[in-house]
N, C-alpha and C. Protein backbone atom coordinates (compact mmCIF):
# COMPACT_ATOMS: atom_id res chain seq x y z
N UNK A 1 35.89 160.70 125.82
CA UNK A 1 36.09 162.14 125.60
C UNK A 1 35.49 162.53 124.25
N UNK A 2 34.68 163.57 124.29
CA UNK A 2 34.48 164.34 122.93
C UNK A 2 34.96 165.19 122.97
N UNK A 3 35.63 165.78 121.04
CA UNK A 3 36.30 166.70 120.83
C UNK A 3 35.51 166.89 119.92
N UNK A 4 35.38 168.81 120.04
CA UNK A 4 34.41 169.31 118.96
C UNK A 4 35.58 170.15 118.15
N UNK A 5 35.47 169.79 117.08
CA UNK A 5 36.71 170.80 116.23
C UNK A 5 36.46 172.27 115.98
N UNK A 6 34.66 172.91 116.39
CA UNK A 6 34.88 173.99 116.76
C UNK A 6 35.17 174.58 117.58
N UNK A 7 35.85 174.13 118.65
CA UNK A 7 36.54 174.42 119.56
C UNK A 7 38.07 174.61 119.98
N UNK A 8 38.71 174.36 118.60
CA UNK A 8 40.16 173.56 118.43
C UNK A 8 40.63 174.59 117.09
N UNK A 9 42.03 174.74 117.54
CA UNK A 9 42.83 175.68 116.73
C UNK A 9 43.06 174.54 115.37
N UNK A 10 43.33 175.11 113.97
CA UNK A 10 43.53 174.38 113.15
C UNK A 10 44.30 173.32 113.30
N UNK A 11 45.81 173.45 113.85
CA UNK A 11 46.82 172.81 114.14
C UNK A 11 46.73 171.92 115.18
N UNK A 12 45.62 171.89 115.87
CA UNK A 12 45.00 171.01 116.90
C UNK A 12 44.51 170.01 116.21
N UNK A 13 43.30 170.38 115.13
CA UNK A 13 42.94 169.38 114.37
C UNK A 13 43.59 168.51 113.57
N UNK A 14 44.69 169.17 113.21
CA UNK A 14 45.60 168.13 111.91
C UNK A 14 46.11 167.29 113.44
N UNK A 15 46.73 167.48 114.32
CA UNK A 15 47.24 166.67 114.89
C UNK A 15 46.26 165.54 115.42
N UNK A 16 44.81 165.62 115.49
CA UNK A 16 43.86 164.56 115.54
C UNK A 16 43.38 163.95 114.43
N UNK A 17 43.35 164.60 113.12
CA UNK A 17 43.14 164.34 112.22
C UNK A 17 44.25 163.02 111.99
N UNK A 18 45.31 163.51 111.58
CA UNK A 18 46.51 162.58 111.32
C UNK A 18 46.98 161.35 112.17
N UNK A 19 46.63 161.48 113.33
CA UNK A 19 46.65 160.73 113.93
C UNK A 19 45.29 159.31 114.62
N UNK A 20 44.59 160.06 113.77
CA UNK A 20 43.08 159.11 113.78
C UNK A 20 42.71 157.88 112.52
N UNK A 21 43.37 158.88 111.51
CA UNK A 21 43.24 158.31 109.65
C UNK A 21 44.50 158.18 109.53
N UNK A 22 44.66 156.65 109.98
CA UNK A 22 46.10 155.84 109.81
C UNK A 22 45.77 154.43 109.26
N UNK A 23 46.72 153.29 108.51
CA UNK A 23 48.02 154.53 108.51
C UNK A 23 48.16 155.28 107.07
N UNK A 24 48.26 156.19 106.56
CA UNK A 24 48.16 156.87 105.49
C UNK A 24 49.27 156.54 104.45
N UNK A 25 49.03 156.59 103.42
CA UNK A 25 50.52 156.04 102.29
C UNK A 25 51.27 157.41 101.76
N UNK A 26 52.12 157.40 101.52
CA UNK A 26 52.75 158.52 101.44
C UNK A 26 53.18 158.66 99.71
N UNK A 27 52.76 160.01 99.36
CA UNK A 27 52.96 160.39 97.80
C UNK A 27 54.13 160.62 97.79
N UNK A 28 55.13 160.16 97.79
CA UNK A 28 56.87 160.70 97.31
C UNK A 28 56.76 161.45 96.00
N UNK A 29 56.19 162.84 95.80
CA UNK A 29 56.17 163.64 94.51
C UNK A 29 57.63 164.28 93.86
N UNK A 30 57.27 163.69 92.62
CA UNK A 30 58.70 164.34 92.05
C UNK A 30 58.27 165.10 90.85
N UNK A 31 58.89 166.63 90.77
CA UNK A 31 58.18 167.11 89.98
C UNK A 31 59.27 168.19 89.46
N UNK A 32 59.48 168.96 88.24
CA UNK A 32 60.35 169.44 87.75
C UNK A 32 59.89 171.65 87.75
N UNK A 33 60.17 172.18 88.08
CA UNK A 33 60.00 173.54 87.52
C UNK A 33 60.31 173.89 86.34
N UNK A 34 59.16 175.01 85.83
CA UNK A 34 59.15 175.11 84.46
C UNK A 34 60.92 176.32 84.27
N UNK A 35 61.80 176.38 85.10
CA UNK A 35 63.33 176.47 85.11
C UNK A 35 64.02 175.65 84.94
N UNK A 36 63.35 173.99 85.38
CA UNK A 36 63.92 172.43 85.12
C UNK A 36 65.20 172.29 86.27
N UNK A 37 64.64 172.62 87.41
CA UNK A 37 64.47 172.50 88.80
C UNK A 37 63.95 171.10 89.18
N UNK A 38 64.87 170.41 89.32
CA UNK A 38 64.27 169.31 90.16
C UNK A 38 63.63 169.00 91.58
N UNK A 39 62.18 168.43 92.17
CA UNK A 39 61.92 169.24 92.87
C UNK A 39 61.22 167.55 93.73
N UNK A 40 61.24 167.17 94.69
CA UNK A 40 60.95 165.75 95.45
C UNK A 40 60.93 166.28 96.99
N UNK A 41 59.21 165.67 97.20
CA UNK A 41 59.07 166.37 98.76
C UNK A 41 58.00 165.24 98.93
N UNK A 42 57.53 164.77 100.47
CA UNK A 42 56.66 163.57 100.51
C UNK A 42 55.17 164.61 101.28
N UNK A 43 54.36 163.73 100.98
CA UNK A 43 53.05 164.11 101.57
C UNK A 43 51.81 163.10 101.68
N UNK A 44 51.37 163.13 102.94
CA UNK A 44 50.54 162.19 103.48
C UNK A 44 49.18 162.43 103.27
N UNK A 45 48.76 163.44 102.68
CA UNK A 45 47.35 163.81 102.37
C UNK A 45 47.19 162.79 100.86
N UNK A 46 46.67 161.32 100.93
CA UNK A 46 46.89 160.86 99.73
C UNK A 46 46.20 159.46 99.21
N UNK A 47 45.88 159.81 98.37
CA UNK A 47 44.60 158.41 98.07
C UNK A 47 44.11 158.34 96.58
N UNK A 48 44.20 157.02 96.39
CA UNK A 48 43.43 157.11 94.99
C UNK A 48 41.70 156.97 94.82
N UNK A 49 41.36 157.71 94.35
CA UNK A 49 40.07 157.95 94.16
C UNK A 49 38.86 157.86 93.19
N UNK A 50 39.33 157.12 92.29
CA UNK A 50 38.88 156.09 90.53
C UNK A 50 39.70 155.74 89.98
N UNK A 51 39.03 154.91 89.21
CA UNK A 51 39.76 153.47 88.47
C UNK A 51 39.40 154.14 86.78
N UNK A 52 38.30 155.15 86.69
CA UNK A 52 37.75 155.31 85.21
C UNK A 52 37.33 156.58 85.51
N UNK A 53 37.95 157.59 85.15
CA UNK A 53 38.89 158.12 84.61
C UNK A 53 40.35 157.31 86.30
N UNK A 54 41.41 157.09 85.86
CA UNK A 54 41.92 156.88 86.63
C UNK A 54 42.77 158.07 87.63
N UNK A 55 42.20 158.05 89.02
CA UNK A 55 42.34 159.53 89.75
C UNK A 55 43.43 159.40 90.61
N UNK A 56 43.99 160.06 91.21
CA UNK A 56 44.39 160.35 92.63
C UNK A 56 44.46 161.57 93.36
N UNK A 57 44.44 161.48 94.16
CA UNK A 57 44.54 163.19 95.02
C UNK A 57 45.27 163.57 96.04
N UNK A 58 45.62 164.50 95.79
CA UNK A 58 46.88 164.79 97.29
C UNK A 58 46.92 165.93 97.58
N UNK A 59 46.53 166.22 99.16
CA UNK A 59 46.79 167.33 99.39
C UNK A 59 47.83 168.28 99.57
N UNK A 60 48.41 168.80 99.38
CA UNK A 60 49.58 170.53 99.79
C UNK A 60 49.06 171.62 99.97
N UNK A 61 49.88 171.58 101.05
CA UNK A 61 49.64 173.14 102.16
C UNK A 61 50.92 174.16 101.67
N UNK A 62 50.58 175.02 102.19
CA UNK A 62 51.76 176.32 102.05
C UNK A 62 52.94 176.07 102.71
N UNK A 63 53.93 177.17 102.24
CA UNK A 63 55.28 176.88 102.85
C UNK A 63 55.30 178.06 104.33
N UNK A 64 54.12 178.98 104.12
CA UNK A 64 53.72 180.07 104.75
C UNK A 64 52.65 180.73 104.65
N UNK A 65 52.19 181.98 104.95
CA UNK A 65 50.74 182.30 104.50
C UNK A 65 50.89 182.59 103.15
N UNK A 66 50.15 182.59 102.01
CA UNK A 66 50.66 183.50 100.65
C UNK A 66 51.62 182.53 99.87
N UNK A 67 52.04 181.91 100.32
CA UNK A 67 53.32 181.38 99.81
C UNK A 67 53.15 179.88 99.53
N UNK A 68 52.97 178.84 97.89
CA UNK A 68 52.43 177.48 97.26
C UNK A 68 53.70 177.32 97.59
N UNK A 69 53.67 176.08 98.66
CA UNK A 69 54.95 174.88 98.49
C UNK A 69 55.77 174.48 96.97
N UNK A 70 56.73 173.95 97.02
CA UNK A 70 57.19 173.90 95.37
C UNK A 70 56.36 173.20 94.38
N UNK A 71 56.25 172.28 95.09
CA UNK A 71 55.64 170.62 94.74
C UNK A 71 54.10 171.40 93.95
N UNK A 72 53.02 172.05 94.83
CA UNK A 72 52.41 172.71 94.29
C UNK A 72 52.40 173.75 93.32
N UNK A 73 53.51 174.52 93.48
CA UNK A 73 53.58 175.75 92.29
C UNK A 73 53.85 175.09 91.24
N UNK A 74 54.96 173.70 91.30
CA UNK A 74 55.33 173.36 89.62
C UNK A 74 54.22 172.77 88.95
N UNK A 75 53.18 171.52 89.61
CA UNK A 75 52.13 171.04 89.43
C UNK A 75 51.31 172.27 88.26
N UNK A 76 51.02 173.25 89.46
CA UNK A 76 49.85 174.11 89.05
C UNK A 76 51.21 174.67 87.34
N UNK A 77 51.73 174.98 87.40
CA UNK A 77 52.57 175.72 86.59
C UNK A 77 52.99 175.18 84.85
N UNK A 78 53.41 173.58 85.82
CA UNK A 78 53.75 172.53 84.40
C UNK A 78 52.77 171.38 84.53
N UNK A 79 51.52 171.18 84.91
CA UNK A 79 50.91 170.48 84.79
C UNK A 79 51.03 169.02 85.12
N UNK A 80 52.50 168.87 85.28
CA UNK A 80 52.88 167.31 85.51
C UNK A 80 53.49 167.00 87.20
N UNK A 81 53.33 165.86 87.05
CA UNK A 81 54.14 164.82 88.40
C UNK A 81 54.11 163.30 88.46
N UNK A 82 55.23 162.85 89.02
CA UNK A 82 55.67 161.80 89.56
C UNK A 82 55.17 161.29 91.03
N UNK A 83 54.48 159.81 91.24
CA UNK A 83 54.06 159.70 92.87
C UNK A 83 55.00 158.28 92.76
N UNK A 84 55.89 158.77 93.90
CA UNK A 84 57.31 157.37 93.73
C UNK A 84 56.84 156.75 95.26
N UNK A 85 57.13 155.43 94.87
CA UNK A 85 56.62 154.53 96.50
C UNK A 85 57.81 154.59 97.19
N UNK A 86 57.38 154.60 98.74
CA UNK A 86 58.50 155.06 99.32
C UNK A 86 58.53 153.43 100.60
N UNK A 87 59.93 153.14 100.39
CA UNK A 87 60.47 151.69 100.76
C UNK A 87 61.03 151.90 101.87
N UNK A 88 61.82 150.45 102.81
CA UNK A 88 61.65 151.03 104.17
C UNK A 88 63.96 151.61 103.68
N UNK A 89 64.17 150.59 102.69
CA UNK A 89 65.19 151.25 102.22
C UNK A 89 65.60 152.86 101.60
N UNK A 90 64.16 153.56 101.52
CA UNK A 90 64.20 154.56 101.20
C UNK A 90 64.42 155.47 102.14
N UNK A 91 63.73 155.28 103.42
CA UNK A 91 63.06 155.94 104.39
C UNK A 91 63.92 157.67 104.96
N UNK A 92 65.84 156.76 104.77
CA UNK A 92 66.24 157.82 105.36
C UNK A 92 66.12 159.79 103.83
N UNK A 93 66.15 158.70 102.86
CA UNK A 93 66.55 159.80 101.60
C UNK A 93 64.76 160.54 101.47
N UNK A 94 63.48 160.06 101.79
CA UNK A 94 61.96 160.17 101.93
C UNK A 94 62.52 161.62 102.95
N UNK A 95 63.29 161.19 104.17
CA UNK A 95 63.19 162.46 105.41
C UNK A 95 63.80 163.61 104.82
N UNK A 96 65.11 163.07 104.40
CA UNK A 96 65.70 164.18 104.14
C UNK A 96 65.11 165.38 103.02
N UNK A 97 63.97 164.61 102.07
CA UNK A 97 63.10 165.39 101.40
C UNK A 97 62.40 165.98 101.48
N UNK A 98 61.75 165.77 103.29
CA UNK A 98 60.99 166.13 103.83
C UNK A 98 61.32 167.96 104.18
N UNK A 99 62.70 168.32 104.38
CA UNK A 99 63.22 169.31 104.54
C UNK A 99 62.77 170.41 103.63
N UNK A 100 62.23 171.30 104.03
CA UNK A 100 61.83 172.62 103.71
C UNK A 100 62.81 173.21 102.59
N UNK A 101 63.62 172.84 101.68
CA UNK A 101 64.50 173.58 100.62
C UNK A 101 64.36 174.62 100.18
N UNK A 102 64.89 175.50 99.93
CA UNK A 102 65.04 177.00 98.60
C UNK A 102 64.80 176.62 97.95
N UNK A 103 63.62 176.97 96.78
CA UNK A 103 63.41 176.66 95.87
C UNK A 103 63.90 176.17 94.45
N UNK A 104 65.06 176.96 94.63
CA UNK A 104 66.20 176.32 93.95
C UNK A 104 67.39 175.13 94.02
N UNK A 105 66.92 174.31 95.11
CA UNK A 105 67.70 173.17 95.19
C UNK A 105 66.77 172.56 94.97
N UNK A 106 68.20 171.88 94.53
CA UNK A 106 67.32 170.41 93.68
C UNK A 106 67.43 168.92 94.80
N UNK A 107 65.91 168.24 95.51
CA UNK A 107 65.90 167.38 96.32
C UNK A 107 66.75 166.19 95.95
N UNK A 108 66.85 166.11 94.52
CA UNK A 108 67.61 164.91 94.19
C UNK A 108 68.97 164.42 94.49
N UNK A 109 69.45 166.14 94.18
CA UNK A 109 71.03 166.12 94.40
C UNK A 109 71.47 165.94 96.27
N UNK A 110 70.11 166.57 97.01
CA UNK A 110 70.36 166.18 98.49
C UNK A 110 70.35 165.14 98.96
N UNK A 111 69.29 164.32 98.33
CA UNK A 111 69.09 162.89 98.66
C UNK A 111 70.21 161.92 98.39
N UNK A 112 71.08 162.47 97.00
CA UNK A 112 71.52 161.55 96.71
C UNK A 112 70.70 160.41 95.80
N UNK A 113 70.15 160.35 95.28
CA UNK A 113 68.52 159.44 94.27
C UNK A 113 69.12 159.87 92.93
N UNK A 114 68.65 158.87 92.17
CA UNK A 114 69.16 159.10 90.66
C UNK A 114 67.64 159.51 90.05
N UNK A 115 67.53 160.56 89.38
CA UNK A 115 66.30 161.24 88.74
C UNK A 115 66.54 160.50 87.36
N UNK A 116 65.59 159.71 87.04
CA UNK A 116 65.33 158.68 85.24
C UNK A 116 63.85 159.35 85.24
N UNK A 117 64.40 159.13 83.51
CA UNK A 117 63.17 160.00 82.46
C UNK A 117 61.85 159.35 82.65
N UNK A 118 60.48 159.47 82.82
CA UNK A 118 59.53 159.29 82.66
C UNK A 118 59.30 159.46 81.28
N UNK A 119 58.03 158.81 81.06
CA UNK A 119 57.92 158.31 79.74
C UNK A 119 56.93 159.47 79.27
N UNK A 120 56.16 159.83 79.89
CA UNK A 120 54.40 161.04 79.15
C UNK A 120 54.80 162.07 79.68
N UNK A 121 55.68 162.86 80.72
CA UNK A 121 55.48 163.72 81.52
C UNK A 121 57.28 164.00 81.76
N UNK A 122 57.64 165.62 81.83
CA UNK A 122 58.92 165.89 82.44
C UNK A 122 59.39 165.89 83.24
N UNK A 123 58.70 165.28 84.16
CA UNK A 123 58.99 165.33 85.50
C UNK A 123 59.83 163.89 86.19
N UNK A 124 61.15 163.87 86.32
CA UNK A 124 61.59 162.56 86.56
C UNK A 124 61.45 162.19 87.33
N UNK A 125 61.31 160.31 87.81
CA UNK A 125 60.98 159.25 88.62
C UNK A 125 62.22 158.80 89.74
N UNK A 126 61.59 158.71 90.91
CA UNK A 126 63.20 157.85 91.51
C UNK A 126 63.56 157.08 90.96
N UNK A 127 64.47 156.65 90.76
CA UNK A 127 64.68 155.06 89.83
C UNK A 127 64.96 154.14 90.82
N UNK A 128 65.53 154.55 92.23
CA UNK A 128 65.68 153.96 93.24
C UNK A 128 63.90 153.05 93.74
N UNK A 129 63.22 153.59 93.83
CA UNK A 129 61.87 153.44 93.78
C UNK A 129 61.12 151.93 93.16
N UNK A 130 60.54 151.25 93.73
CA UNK A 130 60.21 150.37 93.06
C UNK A 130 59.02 150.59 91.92
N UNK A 131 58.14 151.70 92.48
CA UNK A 131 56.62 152.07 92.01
C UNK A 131 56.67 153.44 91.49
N UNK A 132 57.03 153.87 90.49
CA UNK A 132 56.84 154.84 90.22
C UNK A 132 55.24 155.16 88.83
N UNK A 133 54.36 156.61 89.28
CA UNK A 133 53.22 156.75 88.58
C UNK A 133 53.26 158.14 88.50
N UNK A 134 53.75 157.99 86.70
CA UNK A 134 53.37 159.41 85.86
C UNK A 134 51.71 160.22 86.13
N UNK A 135 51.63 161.63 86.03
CA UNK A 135 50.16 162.07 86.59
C UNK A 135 50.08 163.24 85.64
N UNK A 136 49.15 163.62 85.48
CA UNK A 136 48.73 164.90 84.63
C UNK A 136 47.69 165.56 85.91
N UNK A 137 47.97 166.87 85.35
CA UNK A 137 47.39 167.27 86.57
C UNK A 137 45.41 167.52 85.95
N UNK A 138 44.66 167.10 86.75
CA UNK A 138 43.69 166.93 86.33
C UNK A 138 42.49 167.79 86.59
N UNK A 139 42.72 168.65 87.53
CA UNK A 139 41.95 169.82 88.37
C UNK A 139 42.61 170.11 89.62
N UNK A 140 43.09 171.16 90.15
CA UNK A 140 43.45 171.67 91.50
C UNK A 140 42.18 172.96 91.74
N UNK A 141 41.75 172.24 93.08
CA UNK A 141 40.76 173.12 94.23
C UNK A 141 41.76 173.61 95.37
N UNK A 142 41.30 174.95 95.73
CA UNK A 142 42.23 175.98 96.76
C UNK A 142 41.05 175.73 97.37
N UNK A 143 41.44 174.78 98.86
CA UNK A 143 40.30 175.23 100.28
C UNK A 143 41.30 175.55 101.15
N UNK A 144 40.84 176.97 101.86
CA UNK A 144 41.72 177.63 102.28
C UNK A 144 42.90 177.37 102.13
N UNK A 145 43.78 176.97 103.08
CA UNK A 145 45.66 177.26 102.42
C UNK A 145 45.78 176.08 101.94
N UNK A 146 44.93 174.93 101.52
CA UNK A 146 45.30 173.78 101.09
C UNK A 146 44.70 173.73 99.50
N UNK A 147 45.96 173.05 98.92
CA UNK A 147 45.57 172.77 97.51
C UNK A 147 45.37 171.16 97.05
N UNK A 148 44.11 171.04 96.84
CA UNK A 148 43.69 169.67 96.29
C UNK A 148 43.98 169.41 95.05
N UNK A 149 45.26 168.36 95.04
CA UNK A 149 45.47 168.04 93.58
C UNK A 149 44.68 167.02 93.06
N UNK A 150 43.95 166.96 91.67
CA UNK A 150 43.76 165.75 91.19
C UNK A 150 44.46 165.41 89.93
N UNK A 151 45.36 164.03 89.76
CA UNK A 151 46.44 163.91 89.20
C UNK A 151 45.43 162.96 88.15
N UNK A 152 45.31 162.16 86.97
CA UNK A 152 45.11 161.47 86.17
C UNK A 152 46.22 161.13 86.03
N UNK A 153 46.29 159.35 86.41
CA UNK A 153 47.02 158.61 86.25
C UNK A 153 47.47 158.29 84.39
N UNK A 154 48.73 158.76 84.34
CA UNK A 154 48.71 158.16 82.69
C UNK A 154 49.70 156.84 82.78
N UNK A 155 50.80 157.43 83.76
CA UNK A 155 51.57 155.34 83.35
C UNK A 155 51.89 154.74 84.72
N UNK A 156 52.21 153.66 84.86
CA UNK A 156 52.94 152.97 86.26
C UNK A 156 54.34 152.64 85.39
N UNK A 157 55.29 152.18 86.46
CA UNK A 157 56.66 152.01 86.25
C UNK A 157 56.68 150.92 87.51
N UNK A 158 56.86 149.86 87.20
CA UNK A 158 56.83 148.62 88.34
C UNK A 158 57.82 147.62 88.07
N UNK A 159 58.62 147.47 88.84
CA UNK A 159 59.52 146.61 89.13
C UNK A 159 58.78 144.87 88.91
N UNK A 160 60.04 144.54 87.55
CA UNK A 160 59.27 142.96 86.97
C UNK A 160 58.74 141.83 88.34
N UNK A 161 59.72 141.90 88.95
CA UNK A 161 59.05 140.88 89.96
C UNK A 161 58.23 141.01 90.91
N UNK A 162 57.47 142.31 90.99
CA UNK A 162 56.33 142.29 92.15
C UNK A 162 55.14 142.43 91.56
N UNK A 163 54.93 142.13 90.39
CA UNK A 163 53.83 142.17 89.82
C UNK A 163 53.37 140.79 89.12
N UNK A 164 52.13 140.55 90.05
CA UNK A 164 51.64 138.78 89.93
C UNK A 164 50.45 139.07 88.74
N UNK A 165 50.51 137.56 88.53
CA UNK A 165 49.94 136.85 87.40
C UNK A 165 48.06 137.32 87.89
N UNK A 166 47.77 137.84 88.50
CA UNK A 166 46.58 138.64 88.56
C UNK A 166 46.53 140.04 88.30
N UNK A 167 47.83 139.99 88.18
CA UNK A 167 47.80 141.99 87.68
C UNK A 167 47.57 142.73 88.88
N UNK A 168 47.66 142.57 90.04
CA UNK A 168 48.17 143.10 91.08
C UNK A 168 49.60 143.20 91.52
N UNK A 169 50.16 144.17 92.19
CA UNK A 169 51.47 144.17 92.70
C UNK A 169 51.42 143.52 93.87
N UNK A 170 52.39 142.58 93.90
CA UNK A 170 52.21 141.85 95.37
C UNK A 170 53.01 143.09 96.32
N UNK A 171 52.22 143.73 97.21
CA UNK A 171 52.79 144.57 98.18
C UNK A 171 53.68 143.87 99.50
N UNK A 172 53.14 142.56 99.54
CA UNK A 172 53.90 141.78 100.76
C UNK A 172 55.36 141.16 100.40
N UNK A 173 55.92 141.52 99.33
CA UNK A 173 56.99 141.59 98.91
C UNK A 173 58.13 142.90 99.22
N UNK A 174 57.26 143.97 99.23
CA UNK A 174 57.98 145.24 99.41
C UNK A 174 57.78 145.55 101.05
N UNK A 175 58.44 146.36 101.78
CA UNK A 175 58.95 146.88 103.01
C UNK A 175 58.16 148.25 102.89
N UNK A 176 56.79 148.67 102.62
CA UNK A 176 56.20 149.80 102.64
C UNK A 176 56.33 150.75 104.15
N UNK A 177 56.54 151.87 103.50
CA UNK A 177 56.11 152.73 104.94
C UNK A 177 55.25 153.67 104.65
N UNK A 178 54.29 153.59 105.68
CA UNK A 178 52.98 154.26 106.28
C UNK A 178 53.18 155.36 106.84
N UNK A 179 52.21 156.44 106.91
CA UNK A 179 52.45 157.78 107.76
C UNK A 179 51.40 157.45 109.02
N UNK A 180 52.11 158.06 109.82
CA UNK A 180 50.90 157.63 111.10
C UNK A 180 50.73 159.21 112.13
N UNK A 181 50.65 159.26 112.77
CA UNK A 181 50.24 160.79 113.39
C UNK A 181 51.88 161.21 114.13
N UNK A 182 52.40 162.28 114.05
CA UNK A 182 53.50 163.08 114.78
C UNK A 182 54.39 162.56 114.04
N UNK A 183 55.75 162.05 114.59
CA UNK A 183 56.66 161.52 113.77
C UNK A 183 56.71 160.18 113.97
N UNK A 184 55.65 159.33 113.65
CA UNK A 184 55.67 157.88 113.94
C UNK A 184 55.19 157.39 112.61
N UNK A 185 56.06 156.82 111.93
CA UNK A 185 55.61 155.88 110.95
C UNK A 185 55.31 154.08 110.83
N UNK A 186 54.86 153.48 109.70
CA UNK A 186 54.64 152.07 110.34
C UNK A 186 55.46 151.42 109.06
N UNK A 187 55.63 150.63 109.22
CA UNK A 187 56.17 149.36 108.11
C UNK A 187 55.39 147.91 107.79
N UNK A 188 55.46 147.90 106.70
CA UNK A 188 54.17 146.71 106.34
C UNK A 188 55.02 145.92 105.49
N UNK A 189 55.33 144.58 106.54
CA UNK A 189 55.57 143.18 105.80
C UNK A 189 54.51 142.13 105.50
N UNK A 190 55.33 141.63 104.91
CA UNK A 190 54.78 140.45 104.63
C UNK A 190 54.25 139.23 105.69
N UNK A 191 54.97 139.90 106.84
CA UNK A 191 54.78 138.93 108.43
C UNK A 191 53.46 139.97 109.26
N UNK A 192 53.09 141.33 108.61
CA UNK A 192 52.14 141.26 109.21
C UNK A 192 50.70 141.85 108.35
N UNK A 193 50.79 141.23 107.28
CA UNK A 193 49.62 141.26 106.06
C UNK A 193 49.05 139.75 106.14
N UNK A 194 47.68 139.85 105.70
CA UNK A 194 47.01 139.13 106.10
C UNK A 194 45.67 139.22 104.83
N UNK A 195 45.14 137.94 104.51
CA UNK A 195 44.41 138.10 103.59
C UNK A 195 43.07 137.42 103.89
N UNK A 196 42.09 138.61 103.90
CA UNK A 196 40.27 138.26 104.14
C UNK A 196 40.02 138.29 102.76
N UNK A 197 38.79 137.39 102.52
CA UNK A 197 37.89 137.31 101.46
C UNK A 197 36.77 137.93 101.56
N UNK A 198 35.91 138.52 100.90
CA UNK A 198 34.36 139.28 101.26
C UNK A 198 33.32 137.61 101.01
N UNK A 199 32.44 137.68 102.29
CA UNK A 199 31.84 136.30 102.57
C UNK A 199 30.91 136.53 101.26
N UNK A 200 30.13 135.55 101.10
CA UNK A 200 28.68 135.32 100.31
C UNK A 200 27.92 136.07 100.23
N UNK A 201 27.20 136.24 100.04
CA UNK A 201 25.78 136.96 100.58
C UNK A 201 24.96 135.89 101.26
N UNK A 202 24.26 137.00 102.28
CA UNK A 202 23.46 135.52 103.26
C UNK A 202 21.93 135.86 102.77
């Protein structure tokens, strides 16, 4: 079958989109209003994208037409955020964040999650979280209702024992969850990671 996406309502496409570019890692953003509004919502538009300047990017959509999701307005507003890794122990307090809030509740107090100080930035970290990464906001692009964040990484926050003597985090230690298309997510152990080498050159 071919699908031409000029043929296809927007909302047609995200549902092929999302479900094609799997499985996606999920930004658990925690971010504060310049009211000091605590503010934690997840999003699958998300990838790091340099090592020098160190980047990442994540997309957010509207809450409506006209109308910047929180996560976006505080970004654009206070410049800062939190991207917390989200565990399979996390998973149920990740959904409940997922919930559309008044802008004036605070996700933390719904979740139940203890909000700890970050070190460069006001915006507090899950502490529940194994991975937490302070961000400055580094440029935001508006394509149509979507806002492209680019965050500059300033710190990590990593739990002493998953971080090996190569300076990698061993991920096959942690219970990660993946975004995958509709409401299907994946989980990545250690029973099903697997390690290739890049061959020689021939």
């Amino acid at each position: 079958m071919e699908i031409k996406t000029e043929n296809l309502e927007p909302k047609n496409i995200y549902k092929l989109m999302t479900s094609v570019i799997v499985p996606r890692p999920i930004a658990w953003i925690s971010t504060v209003s310049p009211e000091g509004i605590n503010n934690l919502a997840p999003f699958s538009y998300y990838a790091g994208i340099s090592s020098d300047p160190p980047l990442v990017v994540v997309s957010i959509g509207s809450k409506e037409p006209g109308v910047k999701k929180d996560t976006w307005r505080n970004i654009e507003e206070t410049g800062e955020f939190v991207i917390n890794l989200v565990t399979r122990d996390l998973l149920e307090e990740m959904n409940i964040s997922s919930i559309p809030f008044e802008s004036e509740i605070d996700e933390f107090e719904k979740t139940g999650l203890t909000p700890a100080p970050s070190t460069y930035v006001k915006a507090p970290r899950v502490k529940e979280s194994p991975v937490n990464i302070e961000c400055r906001k580094y440029e935001i692009i508006q394509i149509g209702k979507m806002g492209i964040i680019l965050g500059q990484v300033l710190n990590f926050h990593i739990r002493d024992d998953i971080l090996n003597e190569k300076g990698y985090v061993d991920t096959t230690e942690l219970e990660i969850i993946g975004r995958l298309g509709g409401a299907n997510y994946c989980l990545i152990t250690k029973e099903n990671t697997f390690e290739l080498k890049r061959p020689d050159k021939r």
